[in-house]
N, C-alpha and C. Protein backbone atom coordinates (compact mmCIF):
# COMPACT_ATOMS: atom_id res chain seq x y z
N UNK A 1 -10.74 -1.63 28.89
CA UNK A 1 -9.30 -1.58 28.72
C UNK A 1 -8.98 -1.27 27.26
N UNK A 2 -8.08 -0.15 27.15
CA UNK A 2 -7.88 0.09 25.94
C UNK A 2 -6.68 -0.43 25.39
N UNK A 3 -6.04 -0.94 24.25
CA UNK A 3 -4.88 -1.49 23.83
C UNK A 3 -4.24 -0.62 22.83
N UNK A 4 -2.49 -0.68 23.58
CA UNK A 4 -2.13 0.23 23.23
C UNK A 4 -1.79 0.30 21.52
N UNK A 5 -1.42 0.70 20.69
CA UNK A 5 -1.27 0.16 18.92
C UNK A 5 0.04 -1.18 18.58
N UNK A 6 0.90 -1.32 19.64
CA UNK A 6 1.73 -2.38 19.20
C UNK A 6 0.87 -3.44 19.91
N UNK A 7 0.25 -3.38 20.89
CA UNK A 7 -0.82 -4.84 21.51
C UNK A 7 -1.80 -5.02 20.36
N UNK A 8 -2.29 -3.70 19.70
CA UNK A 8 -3.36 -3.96 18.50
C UNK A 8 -2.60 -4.98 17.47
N UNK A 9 -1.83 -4.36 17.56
CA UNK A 9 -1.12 -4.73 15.92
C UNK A 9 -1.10 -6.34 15.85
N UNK A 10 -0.23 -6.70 16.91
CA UNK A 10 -0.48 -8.06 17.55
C UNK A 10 -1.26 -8.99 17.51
N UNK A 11 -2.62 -8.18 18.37
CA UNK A 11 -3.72 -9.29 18.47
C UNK A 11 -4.25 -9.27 16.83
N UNK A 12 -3.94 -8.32 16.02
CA UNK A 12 -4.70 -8.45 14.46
C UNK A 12 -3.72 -9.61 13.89
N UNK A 13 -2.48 -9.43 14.44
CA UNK A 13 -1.80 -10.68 13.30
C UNK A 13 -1.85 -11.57 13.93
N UNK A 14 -2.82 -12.13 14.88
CA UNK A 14 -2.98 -13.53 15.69
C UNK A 14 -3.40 -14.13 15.29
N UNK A 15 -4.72 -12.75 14.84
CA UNK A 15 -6.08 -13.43 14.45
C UNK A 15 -6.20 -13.55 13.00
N UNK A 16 -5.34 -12.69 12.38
CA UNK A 16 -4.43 -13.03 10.91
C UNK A 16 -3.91 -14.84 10.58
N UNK A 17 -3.14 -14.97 11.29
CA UNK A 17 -2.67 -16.65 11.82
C UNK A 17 -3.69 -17.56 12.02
N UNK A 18 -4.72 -17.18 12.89
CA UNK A 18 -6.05 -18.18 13.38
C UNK A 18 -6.46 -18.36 12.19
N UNK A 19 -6.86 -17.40 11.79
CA UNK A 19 -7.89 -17.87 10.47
C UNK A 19 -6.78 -18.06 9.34
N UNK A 20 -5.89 -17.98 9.20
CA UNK A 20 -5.25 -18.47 7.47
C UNK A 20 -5.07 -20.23 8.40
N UNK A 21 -5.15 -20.53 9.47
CA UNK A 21 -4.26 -22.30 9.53
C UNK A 21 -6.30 -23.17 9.64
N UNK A 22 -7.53 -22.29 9.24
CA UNK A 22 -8.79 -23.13 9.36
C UNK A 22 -9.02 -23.30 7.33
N UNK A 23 -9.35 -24.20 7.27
CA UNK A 23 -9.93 -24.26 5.91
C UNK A 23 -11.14 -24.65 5.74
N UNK A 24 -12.24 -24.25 5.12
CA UNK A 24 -13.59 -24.69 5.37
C UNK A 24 -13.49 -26.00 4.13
N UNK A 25 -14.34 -27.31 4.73
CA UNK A 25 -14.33 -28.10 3.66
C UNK A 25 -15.66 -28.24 2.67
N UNK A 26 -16.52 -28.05 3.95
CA UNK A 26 -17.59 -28.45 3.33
C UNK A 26 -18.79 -27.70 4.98
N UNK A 27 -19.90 -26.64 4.26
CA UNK A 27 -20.90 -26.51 4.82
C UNK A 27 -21.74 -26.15 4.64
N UNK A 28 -23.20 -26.16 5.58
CA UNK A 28 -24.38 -26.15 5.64
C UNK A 28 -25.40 -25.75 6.42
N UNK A 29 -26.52 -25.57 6.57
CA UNK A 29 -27.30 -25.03 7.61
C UNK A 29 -26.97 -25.97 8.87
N UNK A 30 -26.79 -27.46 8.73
CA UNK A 30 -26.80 -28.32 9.42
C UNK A 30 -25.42 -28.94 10.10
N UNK A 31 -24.47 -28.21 9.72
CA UNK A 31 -22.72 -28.65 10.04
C UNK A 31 -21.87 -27.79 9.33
N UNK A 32 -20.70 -28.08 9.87
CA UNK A 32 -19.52 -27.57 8.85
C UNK A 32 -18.56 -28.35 8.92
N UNK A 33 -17.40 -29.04 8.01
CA UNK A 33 -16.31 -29.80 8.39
C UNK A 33 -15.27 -28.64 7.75
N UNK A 34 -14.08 -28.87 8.82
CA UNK A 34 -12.85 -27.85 8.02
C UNK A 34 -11.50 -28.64 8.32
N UNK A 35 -10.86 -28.00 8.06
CA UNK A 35 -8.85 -28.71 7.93
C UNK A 35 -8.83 -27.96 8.56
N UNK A 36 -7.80 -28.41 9.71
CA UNK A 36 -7.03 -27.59 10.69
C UNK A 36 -5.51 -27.50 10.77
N UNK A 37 -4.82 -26.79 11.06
CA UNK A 37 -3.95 -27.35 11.71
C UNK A 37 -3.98 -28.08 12.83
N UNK A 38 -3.13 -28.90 13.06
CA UNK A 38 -3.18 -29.85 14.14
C UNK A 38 -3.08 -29.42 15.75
N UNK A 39 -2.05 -28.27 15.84
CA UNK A 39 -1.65 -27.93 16.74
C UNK A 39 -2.56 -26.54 17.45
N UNK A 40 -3.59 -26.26 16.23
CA UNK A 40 -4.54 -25.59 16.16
C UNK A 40 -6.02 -25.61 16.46
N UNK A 41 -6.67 -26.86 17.26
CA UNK A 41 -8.01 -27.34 17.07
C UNK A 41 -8.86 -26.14 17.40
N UNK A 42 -8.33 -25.29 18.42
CA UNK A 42 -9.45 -24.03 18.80
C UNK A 42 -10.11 -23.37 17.19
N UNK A 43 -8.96 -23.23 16.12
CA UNK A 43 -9.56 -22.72 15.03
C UNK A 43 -10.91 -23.15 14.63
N UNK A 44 -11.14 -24.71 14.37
CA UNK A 44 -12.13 -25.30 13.88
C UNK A 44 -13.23 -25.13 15.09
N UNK A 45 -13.23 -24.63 16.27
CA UNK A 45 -14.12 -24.72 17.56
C UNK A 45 -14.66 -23.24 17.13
N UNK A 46 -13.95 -22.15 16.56
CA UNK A 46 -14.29 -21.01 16.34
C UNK A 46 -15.34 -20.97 15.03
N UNK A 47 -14.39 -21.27 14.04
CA UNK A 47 -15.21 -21.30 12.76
C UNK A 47 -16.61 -21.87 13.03
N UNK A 48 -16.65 -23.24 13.72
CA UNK A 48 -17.76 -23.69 14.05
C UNK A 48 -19.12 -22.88 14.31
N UNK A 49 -18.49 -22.29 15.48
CA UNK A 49 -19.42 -21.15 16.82
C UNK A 49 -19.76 -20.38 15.66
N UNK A 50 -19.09 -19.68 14.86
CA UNK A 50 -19.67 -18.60 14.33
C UNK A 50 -20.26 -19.29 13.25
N UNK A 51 -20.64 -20.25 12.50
CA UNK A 51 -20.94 -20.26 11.02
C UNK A 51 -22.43 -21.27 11.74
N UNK A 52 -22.92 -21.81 12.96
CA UNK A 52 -23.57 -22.54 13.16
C UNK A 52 -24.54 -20.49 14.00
N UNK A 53 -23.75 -19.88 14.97
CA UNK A 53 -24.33 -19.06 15.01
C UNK A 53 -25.36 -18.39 14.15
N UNK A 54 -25.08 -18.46 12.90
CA UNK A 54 -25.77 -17.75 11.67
C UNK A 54 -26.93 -18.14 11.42
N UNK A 55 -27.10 -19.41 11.71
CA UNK A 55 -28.59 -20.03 12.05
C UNK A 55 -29.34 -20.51 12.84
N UNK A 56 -28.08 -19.62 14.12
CA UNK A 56 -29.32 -20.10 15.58
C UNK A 56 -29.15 -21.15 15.91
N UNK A 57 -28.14 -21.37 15.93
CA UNK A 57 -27.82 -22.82 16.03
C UNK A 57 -26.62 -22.91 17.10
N UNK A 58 -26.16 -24.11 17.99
CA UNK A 58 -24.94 -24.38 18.63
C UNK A 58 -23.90 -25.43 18.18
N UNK A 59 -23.07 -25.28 17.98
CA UNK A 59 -21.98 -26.42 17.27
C UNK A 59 -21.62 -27.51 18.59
N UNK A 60 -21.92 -28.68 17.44
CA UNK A 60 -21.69 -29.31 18.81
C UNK A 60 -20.38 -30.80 17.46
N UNK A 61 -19.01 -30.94 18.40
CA UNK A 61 -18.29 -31.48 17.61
C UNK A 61 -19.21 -33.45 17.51
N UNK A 62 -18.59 -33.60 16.16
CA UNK A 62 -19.20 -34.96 15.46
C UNK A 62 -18.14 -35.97 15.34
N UNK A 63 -16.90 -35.35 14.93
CA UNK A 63 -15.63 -35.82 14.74
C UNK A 63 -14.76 -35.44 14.58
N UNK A 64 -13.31 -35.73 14.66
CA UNK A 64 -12.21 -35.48 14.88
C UNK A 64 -10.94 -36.61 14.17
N UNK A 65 -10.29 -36.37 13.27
CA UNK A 65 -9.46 -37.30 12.88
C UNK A 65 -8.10 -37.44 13.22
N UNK A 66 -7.24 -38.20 12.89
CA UNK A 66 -5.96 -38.38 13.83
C UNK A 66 -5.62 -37.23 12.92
N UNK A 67 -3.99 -36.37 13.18
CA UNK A 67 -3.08 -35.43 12.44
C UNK A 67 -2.38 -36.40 11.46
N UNK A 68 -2.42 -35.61 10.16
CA UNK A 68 -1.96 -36.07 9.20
C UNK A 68 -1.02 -35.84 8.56
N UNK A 69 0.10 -35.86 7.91
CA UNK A 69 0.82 -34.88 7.39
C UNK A 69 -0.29 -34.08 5.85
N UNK A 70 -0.19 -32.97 5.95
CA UNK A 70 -0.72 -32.00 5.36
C UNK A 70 -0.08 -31.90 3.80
N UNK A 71 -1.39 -31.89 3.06
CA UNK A 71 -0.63 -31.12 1.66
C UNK A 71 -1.12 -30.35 1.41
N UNK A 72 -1.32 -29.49 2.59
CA UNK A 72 -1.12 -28.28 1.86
C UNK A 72 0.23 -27.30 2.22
N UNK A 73 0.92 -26.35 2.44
CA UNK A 73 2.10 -25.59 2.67
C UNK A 73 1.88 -24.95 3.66
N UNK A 74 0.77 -24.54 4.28
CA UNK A 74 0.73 -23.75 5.26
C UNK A 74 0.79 -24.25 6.74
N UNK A 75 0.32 -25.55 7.13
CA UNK A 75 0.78 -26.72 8.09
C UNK A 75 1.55 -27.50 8.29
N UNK A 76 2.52 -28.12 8.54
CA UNK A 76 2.70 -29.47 8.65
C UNK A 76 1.62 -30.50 8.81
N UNK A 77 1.07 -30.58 10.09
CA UNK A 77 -0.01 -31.49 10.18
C UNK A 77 -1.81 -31.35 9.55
N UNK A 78 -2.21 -31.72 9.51
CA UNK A 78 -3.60 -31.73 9.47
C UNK A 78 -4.59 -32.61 10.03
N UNK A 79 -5.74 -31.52 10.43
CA UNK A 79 -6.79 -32.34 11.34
C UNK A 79 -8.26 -32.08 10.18
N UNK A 80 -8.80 -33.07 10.00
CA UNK A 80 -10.32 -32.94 10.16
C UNK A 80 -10.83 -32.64 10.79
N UNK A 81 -11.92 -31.43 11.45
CA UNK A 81 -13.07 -31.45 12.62
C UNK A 81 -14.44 -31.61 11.39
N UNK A 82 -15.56 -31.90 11.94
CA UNK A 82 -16.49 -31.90 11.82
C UNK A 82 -18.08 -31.58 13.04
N UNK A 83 -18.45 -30.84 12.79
CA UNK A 83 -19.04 -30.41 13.80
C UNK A 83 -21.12 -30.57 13.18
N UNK A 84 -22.48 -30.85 13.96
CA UNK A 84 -23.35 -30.35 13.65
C UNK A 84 -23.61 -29.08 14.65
N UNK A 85 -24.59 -28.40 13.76
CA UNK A 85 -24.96 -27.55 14.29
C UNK A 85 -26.50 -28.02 14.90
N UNK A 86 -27.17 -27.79 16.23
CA UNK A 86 -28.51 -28.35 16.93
C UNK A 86 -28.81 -27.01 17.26
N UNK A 87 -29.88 -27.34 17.42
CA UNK A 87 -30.97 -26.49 17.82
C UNK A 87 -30.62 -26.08 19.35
């Protein structure tokens, strides 16, 4: 299926959106923890998949914190995920 240039345009500023509301906090061969938006958790499920991918690895989530109010400007809320990556 081909998409037509206003469906392109679209799905690029989605995925524009997805990734500016993930923040990486902290990672490693062995995990990654990031800020989410709240209303957002798929972000941190993505970042995960791909940055645990890189070493052959599967993300598997560790933790999850309540929503917070955010300081940073680009959320209101904020989530912690934390994820390891296993074999």
């Amino acid at each position: 299926m081909r998409l037509t240039r206003p469906a392109a345009l679209l799905a690029a500023l989605l995925l524009v959106l997805l990734a500016a509301s993930c923040a990486v906090r902290h990672e490693s061969p062995n995990g990654i923890t990031v800020e989410v938006d709240a209303n957002q958790p798929e972000a941190a499920i993505i970042a995960a998949r791909e940055h645990c991918e890189k070493y052959g690895k599967k993300a598997v989530q560790r933790y999850a914190s309540e929503p917070a109010p955010s300081p940073r400007l680009l959320f209101l809320e904020s989530q912690i995920i934390s994820f390891n990556c296993v074999a």
